[in-house]
N, C-alpha and C. Protein backbone atom coordinates (compact mmCIF):
# COMPACT_ATOMS: atom_id res chain seq x y z
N UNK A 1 -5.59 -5.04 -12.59
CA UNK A 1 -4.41 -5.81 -12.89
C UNK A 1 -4.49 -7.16 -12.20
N UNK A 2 -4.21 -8.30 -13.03
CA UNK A 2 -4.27 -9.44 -12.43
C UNK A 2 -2.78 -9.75 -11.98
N UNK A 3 -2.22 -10.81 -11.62
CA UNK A 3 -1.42 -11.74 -10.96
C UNK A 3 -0.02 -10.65 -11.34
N UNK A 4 0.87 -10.44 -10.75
CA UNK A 4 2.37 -9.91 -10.79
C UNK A 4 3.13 -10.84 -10.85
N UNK A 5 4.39 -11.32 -11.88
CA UNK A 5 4.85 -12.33 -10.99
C UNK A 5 6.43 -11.38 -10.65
N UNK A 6 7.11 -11.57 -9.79
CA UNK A 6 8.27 -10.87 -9.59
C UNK A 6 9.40 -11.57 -9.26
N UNK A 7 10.44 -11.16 -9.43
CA UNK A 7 11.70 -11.53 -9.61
C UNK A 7 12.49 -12.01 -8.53
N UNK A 8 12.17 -11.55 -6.96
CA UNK A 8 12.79 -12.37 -5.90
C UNK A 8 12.19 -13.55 -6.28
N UNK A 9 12.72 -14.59 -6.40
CA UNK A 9 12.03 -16.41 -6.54
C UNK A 9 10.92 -15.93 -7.04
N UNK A 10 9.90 -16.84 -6.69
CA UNK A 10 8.78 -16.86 -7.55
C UNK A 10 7.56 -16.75 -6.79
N UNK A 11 7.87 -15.64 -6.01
CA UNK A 11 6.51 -14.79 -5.60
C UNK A 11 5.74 -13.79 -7.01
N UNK A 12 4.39 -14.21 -6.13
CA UNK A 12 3.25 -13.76 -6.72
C UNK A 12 2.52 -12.41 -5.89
N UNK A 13 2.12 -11.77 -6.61
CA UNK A 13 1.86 -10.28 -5.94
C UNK A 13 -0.10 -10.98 -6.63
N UNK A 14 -1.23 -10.52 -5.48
CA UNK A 14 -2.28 -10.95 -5.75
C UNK A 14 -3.50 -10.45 -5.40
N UNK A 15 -4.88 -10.43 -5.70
CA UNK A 15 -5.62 -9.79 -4.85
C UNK A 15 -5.98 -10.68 -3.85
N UNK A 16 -6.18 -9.89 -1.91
CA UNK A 16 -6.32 -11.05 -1.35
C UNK A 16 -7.31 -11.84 -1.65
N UNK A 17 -7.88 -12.85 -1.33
CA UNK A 17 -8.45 -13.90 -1.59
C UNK A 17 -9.00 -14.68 -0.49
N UNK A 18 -9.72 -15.86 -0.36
CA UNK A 18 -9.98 -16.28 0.83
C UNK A 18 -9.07 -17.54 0.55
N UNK A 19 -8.46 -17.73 -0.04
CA UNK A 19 -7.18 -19.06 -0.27
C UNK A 19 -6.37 -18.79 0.17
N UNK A 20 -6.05 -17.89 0.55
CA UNK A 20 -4.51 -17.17 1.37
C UNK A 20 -4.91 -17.01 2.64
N UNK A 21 -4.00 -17.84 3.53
CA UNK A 21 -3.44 -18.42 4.44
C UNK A 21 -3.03 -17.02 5.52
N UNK A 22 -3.84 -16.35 6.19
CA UNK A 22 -3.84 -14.66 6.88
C UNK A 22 -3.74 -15.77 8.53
N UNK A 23 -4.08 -16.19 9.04
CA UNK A 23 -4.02 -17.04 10.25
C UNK A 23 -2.73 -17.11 11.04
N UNK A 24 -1.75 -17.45 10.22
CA UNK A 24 -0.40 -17.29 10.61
C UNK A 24 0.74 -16.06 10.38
N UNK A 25 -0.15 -14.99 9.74
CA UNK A 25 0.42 -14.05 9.42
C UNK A 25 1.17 -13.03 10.72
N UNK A 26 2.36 -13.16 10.96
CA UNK A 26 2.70 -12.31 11.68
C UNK A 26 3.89 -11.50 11.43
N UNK A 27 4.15 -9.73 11.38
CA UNK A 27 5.06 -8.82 10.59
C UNK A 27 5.38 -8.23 11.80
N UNK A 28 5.27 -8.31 13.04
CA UNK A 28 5.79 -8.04 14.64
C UNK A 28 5.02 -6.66 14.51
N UNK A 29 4.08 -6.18 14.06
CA UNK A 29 3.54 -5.13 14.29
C UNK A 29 1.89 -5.21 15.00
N UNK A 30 1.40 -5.30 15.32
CA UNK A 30 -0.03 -6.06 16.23
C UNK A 30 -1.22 -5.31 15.34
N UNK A 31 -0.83 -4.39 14.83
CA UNK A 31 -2.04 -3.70 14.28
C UNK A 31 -2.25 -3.59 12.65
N UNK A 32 -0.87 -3.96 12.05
CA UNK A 32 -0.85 -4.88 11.20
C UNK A 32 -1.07 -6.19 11.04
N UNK A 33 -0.79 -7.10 12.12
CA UNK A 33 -1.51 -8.42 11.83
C UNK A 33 -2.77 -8.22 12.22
N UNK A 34 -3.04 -7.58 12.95
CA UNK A 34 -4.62 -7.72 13.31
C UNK A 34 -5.50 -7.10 12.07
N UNK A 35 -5.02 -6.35 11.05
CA UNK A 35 -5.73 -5.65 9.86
C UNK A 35 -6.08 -6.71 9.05
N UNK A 36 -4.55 -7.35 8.78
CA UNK A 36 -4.81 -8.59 8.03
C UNK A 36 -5.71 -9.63 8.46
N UNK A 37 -5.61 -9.94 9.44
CA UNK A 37 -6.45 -11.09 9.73
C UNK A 37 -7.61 -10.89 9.74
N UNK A 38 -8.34 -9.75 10.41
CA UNK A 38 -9.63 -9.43 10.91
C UNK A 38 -9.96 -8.57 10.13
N UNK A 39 -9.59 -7.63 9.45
CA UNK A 39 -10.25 -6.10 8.86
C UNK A 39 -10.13 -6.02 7.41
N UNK A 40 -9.04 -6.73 6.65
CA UNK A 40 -9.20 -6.32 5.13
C UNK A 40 -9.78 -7.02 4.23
N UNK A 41 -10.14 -8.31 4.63
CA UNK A 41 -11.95 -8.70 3.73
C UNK A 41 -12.97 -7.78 3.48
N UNK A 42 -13.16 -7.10 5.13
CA UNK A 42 -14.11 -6.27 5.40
C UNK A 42 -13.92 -5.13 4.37
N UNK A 43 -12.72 -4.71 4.52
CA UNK A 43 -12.37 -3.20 3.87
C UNK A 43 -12.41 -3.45 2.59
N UNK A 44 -12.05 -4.72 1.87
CA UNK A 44 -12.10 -5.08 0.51
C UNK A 44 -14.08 -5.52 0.01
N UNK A 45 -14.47 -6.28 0.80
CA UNK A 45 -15.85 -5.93 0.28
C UNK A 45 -16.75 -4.78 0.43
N UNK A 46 -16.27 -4.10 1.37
CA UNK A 46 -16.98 -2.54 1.54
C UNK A 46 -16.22 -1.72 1.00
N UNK A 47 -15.40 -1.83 -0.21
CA UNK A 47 -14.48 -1.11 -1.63
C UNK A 47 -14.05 0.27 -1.05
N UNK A 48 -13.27 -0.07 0.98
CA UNK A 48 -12.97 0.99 0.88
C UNK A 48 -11.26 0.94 0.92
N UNK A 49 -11.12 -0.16 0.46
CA UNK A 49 -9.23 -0.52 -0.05
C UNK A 49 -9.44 -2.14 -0.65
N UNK A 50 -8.02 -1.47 -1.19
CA UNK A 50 -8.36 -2.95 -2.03
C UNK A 50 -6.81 -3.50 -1.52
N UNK A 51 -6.85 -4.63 -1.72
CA UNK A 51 -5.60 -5.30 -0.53
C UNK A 51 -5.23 -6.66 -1.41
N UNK A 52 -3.45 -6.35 -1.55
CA UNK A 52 -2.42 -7.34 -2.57
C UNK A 52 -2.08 -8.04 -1.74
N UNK A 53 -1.29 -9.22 -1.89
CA UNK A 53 -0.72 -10.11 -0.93
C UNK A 53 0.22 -10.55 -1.88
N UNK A 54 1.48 -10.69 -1.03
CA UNK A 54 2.49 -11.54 -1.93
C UNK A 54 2.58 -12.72 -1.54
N UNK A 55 2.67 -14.01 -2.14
CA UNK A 55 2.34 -15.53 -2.14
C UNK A 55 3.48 -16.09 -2.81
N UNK A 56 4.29 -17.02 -1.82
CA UNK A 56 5.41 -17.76 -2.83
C UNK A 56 4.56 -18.99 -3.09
N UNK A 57 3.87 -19.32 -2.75
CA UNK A 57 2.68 -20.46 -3.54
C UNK A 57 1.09 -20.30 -3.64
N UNK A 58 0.73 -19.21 -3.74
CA UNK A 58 -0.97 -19.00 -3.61
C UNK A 58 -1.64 -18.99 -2.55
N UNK A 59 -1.01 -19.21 -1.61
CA UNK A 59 -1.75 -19.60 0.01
C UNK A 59 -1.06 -18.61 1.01
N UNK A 60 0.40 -19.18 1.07
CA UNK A 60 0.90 -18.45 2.09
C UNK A 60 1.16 -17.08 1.59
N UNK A 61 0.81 -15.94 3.17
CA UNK A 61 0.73 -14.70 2.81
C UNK A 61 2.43 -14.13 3.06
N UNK A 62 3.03 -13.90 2.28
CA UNK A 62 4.55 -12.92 2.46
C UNK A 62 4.51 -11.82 3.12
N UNK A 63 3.39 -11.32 2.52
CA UNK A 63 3.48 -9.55 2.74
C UNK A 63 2.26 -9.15 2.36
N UNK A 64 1.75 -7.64 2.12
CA UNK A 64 0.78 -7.74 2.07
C UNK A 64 0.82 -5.68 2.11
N UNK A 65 -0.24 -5.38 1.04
CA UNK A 65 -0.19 -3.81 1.21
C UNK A 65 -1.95 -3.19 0.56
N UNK A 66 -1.99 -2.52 1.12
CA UNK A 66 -3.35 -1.59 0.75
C UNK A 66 -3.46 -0.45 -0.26
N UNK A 67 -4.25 -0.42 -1.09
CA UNK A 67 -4.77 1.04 -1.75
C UNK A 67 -5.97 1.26 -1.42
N UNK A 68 -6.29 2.99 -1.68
CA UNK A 68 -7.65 3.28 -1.71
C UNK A 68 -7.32 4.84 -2.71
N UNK A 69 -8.62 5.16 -2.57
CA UNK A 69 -8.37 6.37 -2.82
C UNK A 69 -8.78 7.53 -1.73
N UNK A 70 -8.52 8.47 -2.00
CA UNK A 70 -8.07 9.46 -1.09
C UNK A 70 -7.94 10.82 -1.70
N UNK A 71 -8.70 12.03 -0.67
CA UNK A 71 -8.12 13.43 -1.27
C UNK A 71 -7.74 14.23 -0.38
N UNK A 72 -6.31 15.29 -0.70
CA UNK A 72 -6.04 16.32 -0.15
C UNK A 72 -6.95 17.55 -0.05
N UNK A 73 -6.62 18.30 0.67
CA UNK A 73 -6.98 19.46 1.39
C UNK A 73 -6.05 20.42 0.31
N UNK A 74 -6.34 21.27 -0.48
CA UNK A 74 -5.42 22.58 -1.02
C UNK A 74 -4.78 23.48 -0.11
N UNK A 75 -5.56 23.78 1.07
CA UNK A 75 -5.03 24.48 1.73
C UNK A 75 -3.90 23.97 2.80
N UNK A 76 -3.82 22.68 3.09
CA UNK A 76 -3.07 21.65 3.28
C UNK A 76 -1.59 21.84 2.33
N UNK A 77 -1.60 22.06 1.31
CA UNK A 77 -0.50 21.67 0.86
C UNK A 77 0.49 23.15 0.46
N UNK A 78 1.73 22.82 0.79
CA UNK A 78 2.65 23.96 0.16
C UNK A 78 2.17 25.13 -0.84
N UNK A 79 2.63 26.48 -1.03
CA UNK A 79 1.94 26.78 -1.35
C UNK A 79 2.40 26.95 -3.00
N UNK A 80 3.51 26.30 -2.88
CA UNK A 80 4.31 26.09 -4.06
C UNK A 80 3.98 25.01 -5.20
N UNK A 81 3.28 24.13 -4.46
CA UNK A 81 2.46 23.19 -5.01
C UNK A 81 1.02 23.17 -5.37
N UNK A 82 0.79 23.60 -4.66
CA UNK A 82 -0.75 24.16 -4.35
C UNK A 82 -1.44 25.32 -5.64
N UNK A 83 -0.16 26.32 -6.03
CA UNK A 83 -0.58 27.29 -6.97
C UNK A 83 -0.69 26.80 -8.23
N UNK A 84 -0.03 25.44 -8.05
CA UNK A 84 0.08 25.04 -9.34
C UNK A 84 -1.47 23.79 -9.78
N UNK A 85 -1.97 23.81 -9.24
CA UNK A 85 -3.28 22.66 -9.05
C UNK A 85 -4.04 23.71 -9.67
N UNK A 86 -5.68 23.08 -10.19
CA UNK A 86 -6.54 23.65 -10.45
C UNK A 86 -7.22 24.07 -8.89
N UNK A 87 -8.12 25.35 -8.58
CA UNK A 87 -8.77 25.74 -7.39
C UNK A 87 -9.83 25.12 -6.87
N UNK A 88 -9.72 23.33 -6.92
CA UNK A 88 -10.64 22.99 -6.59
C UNK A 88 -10.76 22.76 -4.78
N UNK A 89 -11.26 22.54 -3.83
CA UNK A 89 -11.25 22.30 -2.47
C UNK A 89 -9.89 21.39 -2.28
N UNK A 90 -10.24 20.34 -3.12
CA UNK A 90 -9.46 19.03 -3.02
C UNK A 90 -9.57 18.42 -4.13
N UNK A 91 -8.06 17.60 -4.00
CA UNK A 91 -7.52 17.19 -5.00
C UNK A 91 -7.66 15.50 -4.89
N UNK A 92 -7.22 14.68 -6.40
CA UNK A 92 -7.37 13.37 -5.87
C UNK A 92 -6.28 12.84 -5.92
N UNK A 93 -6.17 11.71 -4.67
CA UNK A 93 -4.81 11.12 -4.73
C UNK A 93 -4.84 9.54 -4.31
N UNK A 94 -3.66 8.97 -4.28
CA UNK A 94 -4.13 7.58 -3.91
C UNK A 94 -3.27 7.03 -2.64
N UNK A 95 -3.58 6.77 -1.73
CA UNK A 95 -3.40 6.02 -0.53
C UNK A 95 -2.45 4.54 -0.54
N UNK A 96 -1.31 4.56 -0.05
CA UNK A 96 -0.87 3.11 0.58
C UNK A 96 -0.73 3.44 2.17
N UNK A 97 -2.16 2.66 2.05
CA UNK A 97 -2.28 2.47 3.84
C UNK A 97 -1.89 1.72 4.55
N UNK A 98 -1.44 0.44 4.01
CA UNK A 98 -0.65 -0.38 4.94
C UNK A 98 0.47 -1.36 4.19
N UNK A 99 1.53 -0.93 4.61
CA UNK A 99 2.72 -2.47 4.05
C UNK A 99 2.93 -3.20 5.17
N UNK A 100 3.34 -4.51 4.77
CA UNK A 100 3.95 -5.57 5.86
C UNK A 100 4.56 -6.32 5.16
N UNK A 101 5.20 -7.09 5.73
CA UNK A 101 6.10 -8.37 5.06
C UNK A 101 6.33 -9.06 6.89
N UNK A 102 5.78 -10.35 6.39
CA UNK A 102 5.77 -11.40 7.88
C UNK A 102 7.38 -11.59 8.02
N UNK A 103 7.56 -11.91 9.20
CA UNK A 103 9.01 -12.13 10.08
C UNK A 103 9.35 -13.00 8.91
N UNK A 104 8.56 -14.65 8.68
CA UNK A 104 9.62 -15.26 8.09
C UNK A 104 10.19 -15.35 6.88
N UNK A 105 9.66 -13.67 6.17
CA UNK A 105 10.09 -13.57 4.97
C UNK A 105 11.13 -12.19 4.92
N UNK A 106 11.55 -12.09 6.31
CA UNK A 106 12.38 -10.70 6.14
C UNK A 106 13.51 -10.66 5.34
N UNK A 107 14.36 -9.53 5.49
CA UNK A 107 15.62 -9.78 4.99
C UNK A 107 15.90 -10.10 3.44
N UNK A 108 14.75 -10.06 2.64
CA UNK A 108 14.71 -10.57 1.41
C UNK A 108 14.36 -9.25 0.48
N UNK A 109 14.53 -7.85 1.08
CA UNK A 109 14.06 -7.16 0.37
C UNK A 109 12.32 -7.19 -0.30
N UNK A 110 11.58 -7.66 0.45
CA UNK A 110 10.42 -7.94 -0.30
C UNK A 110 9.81 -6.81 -0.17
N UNK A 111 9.70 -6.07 1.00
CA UNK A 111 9.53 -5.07 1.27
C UNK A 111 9.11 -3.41 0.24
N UNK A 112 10.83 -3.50 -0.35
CA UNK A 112 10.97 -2.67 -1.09
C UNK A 112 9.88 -3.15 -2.19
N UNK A 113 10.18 -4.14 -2.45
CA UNK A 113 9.19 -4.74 -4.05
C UNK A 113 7.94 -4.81 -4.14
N UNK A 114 7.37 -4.45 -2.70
CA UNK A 114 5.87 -4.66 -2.66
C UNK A 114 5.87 -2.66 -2.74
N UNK A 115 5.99 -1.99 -2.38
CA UNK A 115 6.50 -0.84 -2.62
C UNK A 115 6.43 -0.34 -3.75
N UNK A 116 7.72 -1.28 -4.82
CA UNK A 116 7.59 -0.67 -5.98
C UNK A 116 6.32 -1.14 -6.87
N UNK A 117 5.77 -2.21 -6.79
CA UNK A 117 4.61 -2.65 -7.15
C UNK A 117 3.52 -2.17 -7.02
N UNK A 118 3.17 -1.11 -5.94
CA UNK A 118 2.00 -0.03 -5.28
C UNK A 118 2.33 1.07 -6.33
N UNK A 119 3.24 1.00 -6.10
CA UNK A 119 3.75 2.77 -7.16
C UNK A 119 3.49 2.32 -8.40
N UNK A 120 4.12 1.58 -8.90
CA UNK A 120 3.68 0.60 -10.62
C UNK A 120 2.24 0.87 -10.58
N UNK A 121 1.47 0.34 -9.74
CA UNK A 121 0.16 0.28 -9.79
C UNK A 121 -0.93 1.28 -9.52
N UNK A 122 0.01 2.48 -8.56
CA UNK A 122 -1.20 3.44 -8.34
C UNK A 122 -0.79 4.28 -9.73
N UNK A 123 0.51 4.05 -10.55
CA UNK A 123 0.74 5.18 -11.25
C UNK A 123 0.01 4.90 -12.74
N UNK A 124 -0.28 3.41 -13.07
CA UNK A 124 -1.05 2.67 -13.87
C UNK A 124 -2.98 2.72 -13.68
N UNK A 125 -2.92 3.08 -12.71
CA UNK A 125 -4.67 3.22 -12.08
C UNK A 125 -4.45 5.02 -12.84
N UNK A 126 -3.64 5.84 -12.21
CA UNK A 126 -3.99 7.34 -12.65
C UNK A 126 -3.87 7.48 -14.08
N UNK A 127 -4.01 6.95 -14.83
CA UNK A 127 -4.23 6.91 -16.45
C UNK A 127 -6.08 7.07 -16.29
N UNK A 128 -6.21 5.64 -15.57
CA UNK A 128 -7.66 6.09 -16.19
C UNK A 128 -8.42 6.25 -14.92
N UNK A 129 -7.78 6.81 -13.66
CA UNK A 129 -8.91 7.49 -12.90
C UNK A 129 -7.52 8.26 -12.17
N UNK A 130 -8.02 9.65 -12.04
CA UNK A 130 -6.79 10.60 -11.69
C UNK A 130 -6.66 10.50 -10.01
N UNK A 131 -5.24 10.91 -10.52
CA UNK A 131 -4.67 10.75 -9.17
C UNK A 131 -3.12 11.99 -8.82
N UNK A 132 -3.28 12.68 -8.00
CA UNK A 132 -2.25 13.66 -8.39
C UNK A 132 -1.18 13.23 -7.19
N UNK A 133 -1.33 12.63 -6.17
CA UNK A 133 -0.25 12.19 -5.83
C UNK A 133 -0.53 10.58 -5.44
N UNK A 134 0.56 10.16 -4.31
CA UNK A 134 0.30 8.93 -3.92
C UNK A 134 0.68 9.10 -2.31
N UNK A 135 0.07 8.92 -1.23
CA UNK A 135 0.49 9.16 -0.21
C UNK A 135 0.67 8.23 0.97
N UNK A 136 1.56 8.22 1.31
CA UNK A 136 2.28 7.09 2.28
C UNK A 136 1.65 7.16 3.88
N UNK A 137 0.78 6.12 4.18
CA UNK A 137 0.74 6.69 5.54
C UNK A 137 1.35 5.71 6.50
N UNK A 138 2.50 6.66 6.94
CA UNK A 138 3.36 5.49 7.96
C UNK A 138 2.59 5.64 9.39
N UNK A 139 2.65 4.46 9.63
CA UNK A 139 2.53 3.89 10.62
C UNK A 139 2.62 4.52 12.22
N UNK A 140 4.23 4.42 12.04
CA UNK A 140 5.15 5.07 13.46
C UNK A 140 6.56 5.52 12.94
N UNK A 141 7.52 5.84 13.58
CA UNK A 141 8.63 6.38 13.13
C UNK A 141 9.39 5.06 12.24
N UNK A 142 9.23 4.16 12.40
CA UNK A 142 10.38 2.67 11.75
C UNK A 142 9.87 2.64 10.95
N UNK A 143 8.31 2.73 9.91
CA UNK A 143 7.99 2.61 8.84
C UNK A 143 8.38 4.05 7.95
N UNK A 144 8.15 5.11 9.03
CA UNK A 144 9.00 6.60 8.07
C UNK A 144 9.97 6.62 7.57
N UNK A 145 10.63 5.74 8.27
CA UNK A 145 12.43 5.97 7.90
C UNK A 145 12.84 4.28 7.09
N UNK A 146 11.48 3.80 6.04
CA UNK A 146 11.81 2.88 5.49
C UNK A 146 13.05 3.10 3.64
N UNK A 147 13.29 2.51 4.18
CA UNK A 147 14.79 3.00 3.21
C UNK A 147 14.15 3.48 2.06
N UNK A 148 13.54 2.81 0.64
CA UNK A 148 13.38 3.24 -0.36
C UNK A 148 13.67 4.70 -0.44
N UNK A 149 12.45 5.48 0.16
CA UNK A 149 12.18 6.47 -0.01
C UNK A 149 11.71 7.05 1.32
N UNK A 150 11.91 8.22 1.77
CA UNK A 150 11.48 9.18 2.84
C UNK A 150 10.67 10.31 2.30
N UNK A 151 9.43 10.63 2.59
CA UNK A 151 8.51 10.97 2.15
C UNK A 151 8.30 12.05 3.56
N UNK A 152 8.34 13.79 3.44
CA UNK A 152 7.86 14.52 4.53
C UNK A 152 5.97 15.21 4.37
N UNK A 153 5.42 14.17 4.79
CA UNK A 153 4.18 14.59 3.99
C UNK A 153 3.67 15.37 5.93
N UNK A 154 4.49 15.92 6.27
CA UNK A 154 3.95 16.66 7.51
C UNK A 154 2.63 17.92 6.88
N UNK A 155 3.20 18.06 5.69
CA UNK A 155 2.35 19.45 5.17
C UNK A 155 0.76 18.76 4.98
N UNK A 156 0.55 17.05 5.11
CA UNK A 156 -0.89 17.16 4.93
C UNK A 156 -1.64 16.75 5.76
């Protein structure tokens, strides 16, 4: 999928790029800016995530979130869920490993929208490469209890 454009003003949802402006990126989390700045080129040319950025002009970074892919454990999961899968070891699913949105774009809900844009997108990828869930990996407790949605993925 190329360029998103979305409806807060006229941010752009993008793949990162080396035109986008990661230098000044700061979301008060240290291990999130430090991903961005230093680690997700890396992780994006070694195709082991691929990494969006939201841009209100092509440069500056808003926010910023990860996919990859990823598989569960069967025996990992409920067993209510679990009976219902084919008996393979593991199943495939897709990963949002990291959200952020920098300080000076808080408060704008962008958050949520980069969010719904991962889900749009991992649920648009499982058409043509499967994916049986999508799994959230928070951070610390303040990203668990991010409003959209609360997700108890203790079972994996």
């Amino acid at each position: 999928m190329p360029q998103t454009k979305s409806q807060p003003g006229e941010f752009t949802i993008e793949l990162l790029a080396k035109i986008h402006d990661r230098s000044v990126f700061s979301c008060g989390v240290e291990v999130l800016d430090n991903y961005l700045k230093k680690i997700a080129s890396q992780d994006v040319e070694k195709r082991v995530a691929v990494c969006y950025v939201l841009t209100p002009d092509g440069k500056t970074v808003a926010g910023f979130y990860t996919l990859s892919q990823y598989s569960v454990d069967l025996v990992n999961l409920p067993h209510e869920i679990a009976r219902k899968l084919p008996r393979y070891p593991l199943v495939p699913a897709t990963i949002i490993g990291r959200l952020a949105i920098s300080q000076n774009f808080k408060g704008q809900k962008l958050g949520e929208f980069l969010l719904l844009d991962a889900l749009h997108r991992c649920l648009q990828q499982s058409k043509q490469i499967a994916s049986f869930a999508v799994i959230v990996d928070a951070k610390d407790e303040r990203a668990r209890q991010f409003p959209v949605f609360r997700i108890d993925c203790s079972f994996l």
